[in-house]
C-alpha atoms as a PDB file:
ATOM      1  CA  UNK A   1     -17.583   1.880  -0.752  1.00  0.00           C
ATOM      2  CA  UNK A   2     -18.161  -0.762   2.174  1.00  0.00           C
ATOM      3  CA  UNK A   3     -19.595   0.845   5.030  1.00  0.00           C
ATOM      4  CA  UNK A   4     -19.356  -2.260   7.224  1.00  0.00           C
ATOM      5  CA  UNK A   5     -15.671  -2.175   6.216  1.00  0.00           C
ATOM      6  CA  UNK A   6     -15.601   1.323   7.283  1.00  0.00           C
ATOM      7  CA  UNK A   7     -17.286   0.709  10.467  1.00  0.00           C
ATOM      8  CA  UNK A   8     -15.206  -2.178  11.308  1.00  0.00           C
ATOM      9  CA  UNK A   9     -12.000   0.210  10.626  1.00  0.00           C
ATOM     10  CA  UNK A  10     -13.498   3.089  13.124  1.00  0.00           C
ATOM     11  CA  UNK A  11     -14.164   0.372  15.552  1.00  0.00           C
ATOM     12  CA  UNK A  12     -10.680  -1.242  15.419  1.00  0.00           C
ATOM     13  CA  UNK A  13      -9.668   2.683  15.324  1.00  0.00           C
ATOM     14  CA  UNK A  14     -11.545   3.369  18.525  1.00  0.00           C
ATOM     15  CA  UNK A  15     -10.911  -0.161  19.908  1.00  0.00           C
ATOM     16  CA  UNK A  16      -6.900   0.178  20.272  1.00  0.00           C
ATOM     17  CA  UNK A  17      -7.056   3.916  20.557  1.00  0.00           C
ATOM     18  CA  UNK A  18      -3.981   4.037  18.109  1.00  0.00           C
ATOM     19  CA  UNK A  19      -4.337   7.496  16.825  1.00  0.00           C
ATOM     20  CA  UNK A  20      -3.839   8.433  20.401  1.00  0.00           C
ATOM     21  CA  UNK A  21      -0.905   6.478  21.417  1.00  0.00           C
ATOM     22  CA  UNK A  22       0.300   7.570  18.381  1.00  0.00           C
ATOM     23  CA  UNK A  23      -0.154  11.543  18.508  1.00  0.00           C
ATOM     24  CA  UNK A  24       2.900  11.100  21.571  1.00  0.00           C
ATOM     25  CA  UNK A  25       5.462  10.690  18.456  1.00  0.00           C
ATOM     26  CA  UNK A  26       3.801  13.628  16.731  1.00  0.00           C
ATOM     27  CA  UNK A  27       1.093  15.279  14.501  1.00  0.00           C
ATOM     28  CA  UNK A  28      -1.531  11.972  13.519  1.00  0.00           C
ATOM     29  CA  UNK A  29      -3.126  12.456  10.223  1.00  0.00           C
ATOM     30  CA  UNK A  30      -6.223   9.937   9.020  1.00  0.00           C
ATOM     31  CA  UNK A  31      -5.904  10.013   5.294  1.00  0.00           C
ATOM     32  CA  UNK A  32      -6.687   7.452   2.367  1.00  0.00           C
ATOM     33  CA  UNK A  33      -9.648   5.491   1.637  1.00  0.00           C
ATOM     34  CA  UNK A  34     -10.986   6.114   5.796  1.00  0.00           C
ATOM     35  CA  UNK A  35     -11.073   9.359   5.357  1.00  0.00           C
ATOM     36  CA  UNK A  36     -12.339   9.486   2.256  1.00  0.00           C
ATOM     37  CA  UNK A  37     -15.306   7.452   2.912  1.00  0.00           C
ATOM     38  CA  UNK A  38     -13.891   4.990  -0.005  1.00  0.00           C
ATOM     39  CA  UNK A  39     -12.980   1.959   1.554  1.00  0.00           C
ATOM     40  CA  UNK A  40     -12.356  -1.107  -0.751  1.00  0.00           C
ATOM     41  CA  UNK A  41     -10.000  -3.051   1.386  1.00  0.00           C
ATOM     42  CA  UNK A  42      -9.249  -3.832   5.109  1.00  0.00           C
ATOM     43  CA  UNK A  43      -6.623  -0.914   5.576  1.00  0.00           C
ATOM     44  CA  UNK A  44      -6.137   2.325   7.099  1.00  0.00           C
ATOM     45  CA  UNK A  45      -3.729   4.938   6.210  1.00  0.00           C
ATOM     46  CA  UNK A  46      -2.131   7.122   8.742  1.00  0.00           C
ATOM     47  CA  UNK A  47       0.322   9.943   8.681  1.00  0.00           C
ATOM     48  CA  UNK A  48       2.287  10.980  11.602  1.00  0.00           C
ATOM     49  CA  UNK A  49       4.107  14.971  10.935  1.00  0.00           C
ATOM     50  CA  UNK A  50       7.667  15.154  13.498  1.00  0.00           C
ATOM     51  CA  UNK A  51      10.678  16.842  13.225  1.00  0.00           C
ATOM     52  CA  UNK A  52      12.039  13.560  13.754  1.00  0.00           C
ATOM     53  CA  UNK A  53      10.904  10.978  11.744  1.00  0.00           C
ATOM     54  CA  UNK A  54      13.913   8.017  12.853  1.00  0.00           C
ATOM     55  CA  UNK A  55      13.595   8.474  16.006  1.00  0.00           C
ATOM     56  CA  UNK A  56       9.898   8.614  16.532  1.00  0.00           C
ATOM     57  CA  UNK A  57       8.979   5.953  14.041  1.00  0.00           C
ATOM     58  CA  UNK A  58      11.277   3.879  16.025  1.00  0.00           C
ATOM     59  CA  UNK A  59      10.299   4.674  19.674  1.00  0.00           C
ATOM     60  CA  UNK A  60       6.585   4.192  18.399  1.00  0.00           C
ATOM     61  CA  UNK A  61       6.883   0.637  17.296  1.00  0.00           C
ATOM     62  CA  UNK A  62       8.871   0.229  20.561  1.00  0.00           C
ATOM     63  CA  UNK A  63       5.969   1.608  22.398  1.00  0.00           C
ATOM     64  CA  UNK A  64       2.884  -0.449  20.348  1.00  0.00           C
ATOM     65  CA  UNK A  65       4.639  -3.098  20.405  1.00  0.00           C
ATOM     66  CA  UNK A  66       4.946  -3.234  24.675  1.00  0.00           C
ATOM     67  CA  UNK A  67       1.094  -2.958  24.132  1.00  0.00           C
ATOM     68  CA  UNK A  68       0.645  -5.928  22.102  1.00  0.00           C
ATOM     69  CA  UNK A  69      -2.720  -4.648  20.202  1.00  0.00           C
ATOM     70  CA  UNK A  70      -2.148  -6.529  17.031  1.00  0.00           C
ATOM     71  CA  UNK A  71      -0.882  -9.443  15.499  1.00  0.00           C
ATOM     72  CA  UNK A  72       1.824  -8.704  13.440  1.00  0.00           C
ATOM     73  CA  UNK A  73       3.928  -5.173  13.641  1.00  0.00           C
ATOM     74  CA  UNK A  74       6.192  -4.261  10.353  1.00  0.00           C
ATOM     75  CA  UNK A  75       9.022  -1.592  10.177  1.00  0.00           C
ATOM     76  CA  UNK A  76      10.786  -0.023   7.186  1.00  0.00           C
ATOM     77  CA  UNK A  77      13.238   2.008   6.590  1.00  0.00           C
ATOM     78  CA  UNK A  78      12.673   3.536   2.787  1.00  0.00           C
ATOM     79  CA  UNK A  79      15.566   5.951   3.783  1.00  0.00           C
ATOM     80  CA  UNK A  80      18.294   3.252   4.282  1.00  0.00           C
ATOM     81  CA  UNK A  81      16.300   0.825   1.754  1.00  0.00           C
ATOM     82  CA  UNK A  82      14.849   3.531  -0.987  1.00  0.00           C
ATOM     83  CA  UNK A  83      11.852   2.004  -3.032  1.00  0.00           C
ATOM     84  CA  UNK A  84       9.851   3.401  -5.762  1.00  0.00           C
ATOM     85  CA  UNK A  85       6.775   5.137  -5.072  1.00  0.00           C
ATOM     86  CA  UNK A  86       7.459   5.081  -1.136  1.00  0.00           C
ATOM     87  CA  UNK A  87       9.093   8.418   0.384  1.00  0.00           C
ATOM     88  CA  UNK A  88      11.995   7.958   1.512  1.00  0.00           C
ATOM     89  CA  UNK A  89      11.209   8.410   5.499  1.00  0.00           C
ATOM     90  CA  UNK A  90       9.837   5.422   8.154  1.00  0.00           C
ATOM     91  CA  UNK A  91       6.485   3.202   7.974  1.00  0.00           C
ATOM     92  CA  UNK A  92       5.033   1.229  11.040  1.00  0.00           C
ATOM     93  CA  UNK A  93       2.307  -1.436   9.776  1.00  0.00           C
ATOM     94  CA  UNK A  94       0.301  -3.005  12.565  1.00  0.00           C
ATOM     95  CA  UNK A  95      -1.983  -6.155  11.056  1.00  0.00           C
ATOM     96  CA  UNK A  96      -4.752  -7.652  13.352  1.00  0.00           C
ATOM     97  CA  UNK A  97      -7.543  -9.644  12.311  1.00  0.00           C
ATOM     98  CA  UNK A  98     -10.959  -7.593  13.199  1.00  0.00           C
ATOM     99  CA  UNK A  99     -14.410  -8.361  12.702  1.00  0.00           C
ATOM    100  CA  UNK A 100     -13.472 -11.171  10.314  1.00  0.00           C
ATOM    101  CA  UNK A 101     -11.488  -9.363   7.886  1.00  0.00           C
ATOM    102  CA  UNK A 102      -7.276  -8.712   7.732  1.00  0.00           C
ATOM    103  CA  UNK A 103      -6.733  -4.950   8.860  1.00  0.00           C
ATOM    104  CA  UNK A 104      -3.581  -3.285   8.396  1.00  0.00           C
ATOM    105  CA  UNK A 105      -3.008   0.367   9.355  1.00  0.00           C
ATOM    106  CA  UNK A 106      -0.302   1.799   7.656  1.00  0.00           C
ATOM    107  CA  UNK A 107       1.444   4.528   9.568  1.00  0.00           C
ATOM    108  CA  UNK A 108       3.963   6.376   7.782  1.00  0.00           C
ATOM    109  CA  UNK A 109       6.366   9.149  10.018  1.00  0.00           C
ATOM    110  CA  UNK A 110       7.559  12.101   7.774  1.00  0.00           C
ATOM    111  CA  UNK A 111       9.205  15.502   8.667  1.00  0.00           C
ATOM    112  CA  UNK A 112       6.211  17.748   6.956  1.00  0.00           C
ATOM    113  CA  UNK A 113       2.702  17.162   5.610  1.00  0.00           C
ATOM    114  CA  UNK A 114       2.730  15.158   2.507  1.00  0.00           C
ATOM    115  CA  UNK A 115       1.311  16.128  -0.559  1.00  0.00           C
ATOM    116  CA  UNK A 116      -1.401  13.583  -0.156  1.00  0.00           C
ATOM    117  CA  UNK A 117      -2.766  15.645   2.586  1.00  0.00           C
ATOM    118  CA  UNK A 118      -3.701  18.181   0.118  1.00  0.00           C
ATOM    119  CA  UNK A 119      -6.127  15.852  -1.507  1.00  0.00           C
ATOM    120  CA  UNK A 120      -8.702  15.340   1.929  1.00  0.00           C
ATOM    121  CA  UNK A 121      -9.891  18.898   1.150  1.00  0.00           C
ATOM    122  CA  UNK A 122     -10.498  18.322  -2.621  1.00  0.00           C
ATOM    123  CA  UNK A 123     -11.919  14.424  -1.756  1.00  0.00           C
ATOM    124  CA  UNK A 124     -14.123  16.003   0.432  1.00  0.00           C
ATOM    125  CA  UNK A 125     -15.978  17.911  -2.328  1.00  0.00           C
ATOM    126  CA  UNK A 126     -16.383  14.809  -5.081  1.00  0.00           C
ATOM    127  CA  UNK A 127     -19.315  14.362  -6.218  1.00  0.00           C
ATOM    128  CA  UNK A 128     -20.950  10.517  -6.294  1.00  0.00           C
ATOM    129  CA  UNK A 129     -20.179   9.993 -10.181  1.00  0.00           C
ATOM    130  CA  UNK A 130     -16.363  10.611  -8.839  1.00  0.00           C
ATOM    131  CA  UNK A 131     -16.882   8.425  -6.098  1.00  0.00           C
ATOM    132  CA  UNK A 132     -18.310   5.309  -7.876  1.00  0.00           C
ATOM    133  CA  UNK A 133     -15.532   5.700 -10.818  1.00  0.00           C
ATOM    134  CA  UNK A 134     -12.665   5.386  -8.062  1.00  0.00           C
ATOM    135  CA  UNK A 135     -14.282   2.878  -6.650  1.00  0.00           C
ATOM    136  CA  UNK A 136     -14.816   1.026  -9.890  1.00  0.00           C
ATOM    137  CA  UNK A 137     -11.004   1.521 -10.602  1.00  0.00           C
ATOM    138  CA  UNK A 138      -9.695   0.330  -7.292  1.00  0.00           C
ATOM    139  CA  UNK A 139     -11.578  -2.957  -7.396  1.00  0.00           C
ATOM    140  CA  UNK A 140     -10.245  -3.635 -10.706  1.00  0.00           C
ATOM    141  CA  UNK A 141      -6.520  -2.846 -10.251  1.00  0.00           C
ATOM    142  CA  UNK A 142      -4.227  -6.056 -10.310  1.00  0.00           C
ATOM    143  CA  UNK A 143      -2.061  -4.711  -6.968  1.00  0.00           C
ATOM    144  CA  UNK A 144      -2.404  -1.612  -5.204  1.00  0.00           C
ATOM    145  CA  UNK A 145       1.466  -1.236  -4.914  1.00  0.00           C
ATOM    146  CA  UNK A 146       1.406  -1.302  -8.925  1.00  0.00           C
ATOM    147  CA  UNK A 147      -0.977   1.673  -8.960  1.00  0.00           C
ATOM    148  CA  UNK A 148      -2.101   3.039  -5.607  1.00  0.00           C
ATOM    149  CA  UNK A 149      -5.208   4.347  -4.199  1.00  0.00           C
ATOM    150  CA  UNK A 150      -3.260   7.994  -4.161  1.00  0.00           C
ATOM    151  CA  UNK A 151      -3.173   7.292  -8.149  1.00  0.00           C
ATOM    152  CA  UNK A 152      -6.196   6.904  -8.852  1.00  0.00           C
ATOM    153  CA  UNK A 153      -7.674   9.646  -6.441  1.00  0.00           C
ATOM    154  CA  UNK A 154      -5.414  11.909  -9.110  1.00  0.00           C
ATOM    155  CA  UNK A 155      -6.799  10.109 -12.271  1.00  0.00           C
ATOM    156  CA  UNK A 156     -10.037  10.847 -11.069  1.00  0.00           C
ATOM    157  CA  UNK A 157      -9.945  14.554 -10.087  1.00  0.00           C
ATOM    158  CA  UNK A 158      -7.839  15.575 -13.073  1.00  0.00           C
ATOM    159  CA  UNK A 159     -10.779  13.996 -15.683  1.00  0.00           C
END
């Protein structure tokens, strides 16, 4: 784990106060590598629970995009446009450089909490043997959309 790269993500986190401009489109969850204290890479997941996934995902890259906090804004619609290993509900990317490095928080919008939410109480509790082996594993996979971070947290807790 990088903890400059972690403090560079709470300090872009705190510096556009997106969690909170986000939590008016619905329930903001900090999950992934942040939250896990197992940062690897400049990114930072985030989960936003609504009733209304469409709608919200849309009127919140209307609304951070008005703001103009970061460089580049992405949208997709997995619903419309199904891919594998994506659910098939709305994701916002924002991308800003930051303390020298290429962040991207990745914001998904879905109706309930995702199963991945279930892991930040069991990540909590690994030990540093755990830790160091999903770090090992993430540094050494070719593409994280090939195997994800999600993947490996599984891998990992299962052995």
């Amino acid at each position: 784990m990088d903890n400059g790269l972690r403090q560079s993500a709470q300090r872009l986190l705190d510096s556009t106060n997106i969690t909170k401009i986000l939590s008016q489109f619905g329930e903001v969850y900090i999950i992934g590598s942040f939250a896990f204290d197992l940062m690897t890479e400049p990114d930072i997941d985030l989960v936003v629970i609504t009733d209304k996934p469409k709608i919200m995902s849309e009127e919140a890259l209307s609304t951070v995009s008005k703001m103009h906090l970061f460089q580049k804004l992405e949208y997709g619609d997995f619903e419309k446009f199904p891919k594998e290993n994506r659910p098939p509900f709305y994701i916002l990317n924002m991308k800003t450089p930051f303390d020298g490095q290429a962040f991207e928080i990745e914001t998904w919008f879905l109706p309930e909490i995702d199963k991945q939410l279930e892991f930040v109480e069991m990540m909590k509790n690994i030990t540093e043997e755990q830790k160091q082996e999903i770090i090992r594993l993430k540094l050494n996979r070719r593409s994280k959309h090939k195997l994800s971070s999600f993947e490996i947290y599984k891998q990992v807790l299962r052995a």
